[in-house]
PDB file of N, CA and C in Angstrom:
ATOM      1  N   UNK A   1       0.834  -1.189   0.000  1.00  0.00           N
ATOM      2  CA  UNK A   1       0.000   0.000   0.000  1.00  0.00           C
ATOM      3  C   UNK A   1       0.873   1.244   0.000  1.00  0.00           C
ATOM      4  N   UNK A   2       0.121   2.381  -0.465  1.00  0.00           N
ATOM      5  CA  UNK A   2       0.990   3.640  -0.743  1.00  0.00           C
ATOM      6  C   UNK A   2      -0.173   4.857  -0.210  1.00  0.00           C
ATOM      7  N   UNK A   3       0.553   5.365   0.227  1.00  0.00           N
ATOM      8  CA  UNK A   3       0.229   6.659   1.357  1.00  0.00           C
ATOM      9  C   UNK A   3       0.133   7.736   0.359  1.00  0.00           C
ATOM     10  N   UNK A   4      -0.896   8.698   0.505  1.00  0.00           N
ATOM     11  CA  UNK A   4      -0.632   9.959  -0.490  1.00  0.00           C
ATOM     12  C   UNK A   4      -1.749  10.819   0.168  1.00  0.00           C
ATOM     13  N   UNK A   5      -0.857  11.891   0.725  1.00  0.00           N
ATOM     14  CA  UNK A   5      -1.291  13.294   1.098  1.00  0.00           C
ATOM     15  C   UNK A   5      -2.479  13.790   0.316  1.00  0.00           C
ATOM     16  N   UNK A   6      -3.863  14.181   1.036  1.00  0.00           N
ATOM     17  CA  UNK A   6      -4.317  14.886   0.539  1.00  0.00           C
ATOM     18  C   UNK A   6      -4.928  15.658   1.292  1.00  0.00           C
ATOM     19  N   UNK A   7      -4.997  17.228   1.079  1.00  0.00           N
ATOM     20  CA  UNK A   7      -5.647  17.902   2.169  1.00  0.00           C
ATOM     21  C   UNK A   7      -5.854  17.465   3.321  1.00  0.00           C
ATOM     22  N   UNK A   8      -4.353  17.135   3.834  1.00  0.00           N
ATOM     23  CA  UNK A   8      -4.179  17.191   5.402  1.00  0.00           C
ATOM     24  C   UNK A   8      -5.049  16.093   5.678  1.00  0.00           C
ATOM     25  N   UNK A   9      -4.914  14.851   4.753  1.00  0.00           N
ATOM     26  CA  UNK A   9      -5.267  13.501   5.644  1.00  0.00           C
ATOM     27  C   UNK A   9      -4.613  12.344   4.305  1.00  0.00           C
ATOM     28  N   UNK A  10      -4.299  11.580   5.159  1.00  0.00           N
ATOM     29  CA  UNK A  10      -3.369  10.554   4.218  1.00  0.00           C
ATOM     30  C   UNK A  10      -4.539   9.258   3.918  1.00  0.00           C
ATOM     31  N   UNK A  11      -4.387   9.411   2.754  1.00  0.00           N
ATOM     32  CA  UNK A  11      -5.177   8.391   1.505  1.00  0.00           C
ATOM     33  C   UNK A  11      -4.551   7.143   1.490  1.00  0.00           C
ATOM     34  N   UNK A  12      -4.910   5.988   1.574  1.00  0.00           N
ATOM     35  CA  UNK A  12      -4.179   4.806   1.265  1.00  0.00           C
ATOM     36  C   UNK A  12      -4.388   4.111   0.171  1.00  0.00           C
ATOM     37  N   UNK A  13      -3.709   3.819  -0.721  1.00  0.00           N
ATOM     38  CA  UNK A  13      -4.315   3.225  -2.133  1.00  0.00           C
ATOM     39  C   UNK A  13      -3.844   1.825  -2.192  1.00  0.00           C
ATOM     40  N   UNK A  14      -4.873   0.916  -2.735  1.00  0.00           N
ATOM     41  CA  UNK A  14      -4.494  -0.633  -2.556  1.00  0.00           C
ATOM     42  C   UNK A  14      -3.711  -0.939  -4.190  1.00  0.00           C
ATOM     43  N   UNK A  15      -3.019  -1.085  -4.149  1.00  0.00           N
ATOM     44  CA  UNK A  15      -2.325  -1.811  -5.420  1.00  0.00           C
ATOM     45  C   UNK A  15      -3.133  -3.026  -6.139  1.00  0.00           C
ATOM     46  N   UNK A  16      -3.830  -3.520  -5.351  1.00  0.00           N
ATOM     47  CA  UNK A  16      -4.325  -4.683  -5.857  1.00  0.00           C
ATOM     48  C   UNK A  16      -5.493  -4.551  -6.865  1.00  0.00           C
ATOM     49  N   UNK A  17      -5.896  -3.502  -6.613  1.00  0.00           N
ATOM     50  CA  UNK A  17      -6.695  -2.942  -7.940  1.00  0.00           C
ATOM     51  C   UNK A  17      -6.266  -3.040  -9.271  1.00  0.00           C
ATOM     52  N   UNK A  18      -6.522  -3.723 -10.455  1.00  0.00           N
ATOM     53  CA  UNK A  18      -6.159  -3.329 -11.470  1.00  0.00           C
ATOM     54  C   UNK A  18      -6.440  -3.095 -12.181  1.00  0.00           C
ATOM     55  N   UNK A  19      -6.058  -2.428 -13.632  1.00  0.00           N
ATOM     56  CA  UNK A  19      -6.296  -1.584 -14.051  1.00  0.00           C
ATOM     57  C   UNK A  19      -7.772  -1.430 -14.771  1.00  0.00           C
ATOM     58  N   UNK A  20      -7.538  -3.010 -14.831  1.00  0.00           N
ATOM     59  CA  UNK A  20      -9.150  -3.245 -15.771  1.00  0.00           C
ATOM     60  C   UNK A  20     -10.390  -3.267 -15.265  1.00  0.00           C
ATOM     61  N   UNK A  21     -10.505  -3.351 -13.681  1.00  0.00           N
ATOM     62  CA  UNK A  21     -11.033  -3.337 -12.309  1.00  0.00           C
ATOM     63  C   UNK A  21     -11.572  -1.892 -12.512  1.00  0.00           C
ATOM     64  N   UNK A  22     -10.370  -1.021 -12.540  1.00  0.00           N
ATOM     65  CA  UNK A  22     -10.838   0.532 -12.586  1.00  0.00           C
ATOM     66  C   UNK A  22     -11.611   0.529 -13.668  1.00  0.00           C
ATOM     67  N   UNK A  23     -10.966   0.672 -14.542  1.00  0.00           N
ATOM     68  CA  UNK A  23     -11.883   0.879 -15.983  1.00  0.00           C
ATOM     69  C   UNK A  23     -13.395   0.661 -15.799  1.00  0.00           C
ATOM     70  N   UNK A  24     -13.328  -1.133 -14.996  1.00  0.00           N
ATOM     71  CA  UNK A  24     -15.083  -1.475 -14.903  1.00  0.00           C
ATOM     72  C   UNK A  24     -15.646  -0.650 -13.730  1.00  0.00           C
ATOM     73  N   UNK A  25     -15.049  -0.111 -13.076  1.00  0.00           N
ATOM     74  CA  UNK A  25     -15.872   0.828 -12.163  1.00  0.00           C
ATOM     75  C   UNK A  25     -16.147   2.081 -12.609  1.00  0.00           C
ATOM     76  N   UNK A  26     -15.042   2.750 -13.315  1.00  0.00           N
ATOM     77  CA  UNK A  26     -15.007   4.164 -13.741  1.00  0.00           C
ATOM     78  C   UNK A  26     -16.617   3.869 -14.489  1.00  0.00           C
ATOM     79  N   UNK A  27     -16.960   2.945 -15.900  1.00  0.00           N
ATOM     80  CA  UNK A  27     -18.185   2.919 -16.821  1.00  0.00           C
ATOM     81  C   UNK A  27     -19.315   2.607 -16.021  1.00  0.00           C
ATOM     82  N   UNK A  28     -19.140   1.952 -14.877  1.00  0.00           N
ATOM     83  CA  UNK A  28     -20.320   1.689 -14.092  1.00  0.00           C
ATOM     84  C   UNK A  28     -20.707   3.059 -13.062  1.00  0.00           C
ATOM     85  N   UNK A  29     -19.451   4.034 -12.607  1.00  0.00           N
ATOM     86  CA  UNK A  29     -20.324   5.433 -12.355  1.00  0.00           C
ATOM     87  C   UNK A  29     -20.788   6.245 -13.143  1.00  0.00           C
ATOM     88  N   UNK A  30     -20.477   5.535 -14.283  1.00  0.00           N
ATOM     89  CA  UNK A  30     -20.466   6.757 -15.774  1.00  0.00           C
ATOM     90  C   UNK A  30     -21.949   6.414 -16.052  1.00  0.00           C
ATOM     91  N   UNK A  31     -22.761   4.898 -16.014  1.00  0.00           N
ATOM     92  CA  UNK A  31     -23.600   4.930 -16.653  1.00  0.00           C
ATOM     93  C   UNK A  31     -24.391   5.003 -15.736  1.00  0.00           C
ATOM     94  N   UNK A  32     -24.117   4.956 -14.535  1.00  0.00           N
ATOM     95  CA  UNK A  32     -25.421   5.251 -13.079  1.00  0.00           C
ATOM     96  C   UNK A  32     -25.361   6.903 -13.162  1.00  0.00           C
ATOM     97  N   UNK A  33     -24.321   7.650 -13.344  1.00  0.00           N
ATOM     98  CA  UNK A  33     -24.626   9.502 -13.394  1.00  0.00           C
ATOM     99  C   UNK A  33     -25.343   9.263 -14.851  1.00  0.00           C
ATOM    100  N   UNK A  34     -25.186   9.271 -16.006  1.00  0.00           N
ATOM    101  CA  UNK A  34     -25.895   9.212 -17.317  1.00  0.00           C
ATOM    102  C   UNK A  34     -27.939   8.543 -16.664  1.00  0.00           C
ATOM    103  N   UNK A  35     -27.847   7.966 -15.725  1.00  0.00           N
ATOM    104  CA  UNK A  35     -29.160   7.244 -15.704  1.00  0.00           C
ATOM    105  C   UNK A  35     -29.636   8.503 -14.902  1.00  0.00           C
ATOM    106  N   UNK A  36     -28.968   9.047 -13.914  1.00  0.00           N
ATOM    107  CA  UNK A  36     -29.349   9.965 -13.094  1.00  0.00           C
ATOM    108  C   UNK A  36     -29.899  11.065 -13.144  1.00  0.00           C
ATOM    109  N   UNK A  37     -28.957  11.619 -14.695  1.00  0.00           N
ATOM    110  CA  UNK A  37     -29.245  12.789 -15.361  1.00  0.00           C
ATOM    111  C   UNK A  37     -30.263  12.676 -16.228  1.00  0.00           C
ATOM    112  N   UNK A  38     -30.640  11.344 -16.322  1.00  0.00           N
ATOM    113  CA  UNK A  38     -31.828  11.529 -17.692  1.00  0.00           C
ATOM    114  C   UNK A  38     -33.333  11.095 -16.252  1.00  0.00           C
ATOM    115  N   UNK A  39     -32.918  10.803 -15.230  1.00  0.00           N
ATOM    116  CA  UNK A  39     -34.230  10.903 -14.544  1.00  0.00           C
ATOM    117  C   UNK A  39     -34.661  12.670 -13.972  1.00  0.00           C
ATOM    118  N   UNK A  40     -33.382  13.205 -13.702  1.00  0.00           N
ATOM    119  CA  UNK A  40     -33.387  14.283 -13.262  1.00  0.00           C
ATOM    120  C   UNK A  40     -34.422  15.400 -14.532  1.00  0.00           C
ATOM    121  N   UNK A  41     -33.553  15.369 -15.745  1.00  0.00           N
ATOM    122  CA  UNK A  41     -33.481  15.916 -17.113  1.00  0.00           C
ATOM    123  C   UNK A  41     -35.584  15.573 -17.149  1.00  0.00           C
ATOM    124  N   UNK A  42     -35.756  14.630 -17.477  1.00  0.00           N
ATOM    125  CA  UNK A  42     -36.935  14.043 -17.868  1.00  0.00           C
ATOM    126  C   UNK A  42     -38.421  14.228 -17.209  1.00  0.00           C
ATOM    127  N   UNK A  43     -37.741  13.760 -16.023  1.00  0.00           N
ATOM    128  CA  UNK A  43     -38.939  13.211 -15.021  1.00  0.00           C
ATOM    129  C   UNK A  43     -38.779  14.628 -13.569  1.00  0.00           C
ATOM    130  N   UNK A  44     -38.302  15.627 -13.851  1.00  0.00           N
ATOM    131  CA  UNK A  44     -38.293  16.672 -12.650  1.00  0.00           C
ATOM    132  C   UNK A  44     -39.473  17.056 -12.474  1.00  0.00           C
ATOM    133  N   UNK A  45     -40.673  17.131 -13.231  1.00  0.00           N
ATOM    134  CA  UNK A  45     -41.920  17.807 -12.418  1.00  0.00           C
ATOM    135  C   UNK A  45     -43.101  16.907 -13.071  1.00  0.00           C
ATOM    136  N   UNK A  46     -42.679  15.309 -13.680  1.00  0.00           N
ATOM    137  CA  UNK A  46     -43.784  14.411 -13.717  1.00  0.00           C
ATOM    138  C   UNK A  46     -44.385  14.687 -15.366  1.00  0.00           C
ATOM    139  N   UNK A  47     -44.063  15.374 -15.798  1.00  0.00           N
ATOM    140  CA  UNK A  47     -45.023  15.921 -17.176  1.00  0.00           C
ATOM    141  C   UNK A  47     -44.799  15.099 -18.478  1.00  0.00           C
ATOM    142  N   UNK A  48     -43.277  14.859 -18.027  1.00  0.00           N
ATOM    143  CA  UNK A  48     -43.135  13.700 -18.942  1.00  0.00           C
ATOM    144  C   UNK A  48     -44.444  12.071 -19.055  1.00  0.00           C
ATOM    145  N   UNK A  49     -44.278  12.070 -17.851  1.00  0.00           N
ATOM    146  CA  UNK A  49     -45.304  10.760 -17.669  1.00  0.00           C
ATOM    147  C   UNK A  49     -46.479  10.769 -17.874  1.00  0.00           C
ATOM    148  N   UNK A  50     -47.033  12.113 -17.479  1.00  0.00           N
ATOM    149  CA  UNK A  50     -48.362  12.588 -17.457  1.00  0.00           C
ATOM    150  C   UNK A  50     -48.862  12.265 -16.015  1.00  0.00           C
ATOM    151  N   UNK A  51     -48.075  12.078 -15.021  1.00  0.00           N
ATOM    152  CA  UNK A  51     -48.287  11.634 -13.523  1.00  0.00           C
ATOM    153  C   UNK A  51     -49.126  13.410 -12.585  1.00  0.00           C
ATOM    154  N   UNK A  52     -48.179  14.687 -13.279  1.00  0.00           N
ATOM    155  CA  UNK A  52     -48.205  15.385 -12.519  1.00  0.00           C
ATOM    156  C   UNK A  52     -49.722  16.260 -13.444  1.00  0.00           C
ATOM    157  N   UNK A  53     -49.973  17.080 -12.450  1.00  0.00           N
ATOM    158  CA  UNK A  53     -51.299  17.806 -13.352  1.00  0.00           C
ATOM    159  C   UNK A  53     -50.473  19.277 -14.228  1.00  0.00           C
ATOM    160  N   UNK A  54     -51.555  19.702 -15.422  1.00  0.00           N
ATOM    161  CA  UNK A  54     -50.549  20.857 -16.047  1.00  0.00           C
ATOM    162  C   UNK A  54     -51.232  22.035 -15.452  1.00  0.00           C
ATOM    163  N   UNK A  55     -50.501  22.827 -15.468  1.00  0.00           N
ATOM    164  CA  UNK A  55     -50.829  23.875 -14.815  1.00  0.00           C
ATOM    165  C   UNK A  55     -51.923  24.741 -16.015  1.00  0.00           C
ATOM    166  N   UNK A  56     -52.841  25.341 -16.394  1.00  0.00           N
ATOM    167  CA  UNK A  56     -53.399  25.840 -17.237  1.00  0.00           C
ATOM    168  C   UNK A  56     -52.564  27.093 -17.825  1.00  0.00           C
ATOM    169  N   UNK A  57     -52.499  27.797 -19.190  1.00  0.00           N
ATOM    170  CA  UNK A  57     -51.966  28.906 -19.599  1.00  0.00           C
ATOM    171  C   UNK A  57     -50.188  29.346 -18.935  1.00  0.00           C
ATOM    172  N   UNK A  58     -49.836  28.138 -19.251  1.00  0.00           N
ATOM    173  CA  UNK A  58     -48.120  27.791 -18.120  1.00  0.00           C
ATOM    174  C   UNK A  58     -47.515  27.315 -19.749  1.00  0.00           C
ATOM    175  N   UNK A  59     -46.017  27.600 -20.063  1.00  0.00           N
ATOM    176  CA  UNK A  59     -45.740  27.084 -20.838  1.00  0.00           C
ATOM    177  C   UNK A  59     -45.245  25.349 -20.814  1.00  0.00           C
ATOM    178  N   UNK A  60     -45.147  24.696 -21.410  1.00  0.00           N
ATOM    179  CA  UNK A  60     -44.962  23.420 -21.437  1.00  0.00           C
ATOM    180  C   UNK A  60     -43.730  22.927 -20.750  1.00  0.00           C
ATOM    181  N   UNK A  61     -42.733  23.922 -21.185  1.00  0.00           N
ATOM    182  CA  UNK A  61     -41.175  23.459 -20.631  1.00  0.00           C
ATOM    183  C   UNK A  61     -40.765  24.770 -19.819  1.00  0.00           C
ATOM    184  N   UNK A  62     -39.782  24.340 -18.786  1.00  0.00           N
ATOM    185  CA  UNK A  62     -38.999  25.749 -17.746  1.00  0.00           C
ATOM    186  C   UNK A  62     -39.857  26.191 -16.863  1.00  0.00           C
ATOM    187  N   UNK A  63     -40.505  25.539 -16.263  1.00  0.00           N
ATOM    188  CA  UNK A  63     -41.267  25.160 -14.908  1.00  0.00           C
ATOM    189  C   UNK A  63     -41.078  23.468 -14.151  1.00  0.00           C
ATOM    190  N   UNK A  64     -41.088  24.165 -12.895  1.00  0.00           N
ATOM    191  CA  UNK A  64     -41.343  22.990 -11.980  1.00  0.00           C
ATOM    192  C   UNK A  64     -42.507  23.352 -11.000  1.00  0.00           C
ATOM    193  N   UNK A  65     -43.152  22.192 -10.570  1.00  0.00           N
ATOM    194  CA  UNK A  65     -44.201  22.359  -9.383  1.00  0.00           C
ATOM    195  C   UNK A  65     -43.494  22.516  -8.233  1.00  0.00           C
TER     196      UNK A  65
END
């Protein structure tokens, strides 16, 4: 293991990780933020689904309830 300073607290990094290990983790936060952003993006005030009610004389998009 290897020690590395960061803002005044020491990080320990396991070697035993490798590289291809990372790789499969790096695409697996990549595609859980990508899922995140399209629930966020999509589904923020229900209208997509038709779950939430519309507000009358409101424009369609650039509102939230």
């Amino acid at each position: 293991m290897r020690e590395f300073p960061q803002m005044g607290c020491v990080v320990t990094m396991d070697d035993s990780l490798s590289l291809e290990e990372l790789r499969e983790e790096v695409d697996d936060l990549r595609q859980l933020v990508k899922t995140l952003l399209t629930i966020i993006m999509e589904e923020a005030d229900g209208v997509q689904t038709g779950s939430a009610p519309s507000i009358p004389d409101q424009p369609k998009r650039g509102y939230c309830m």
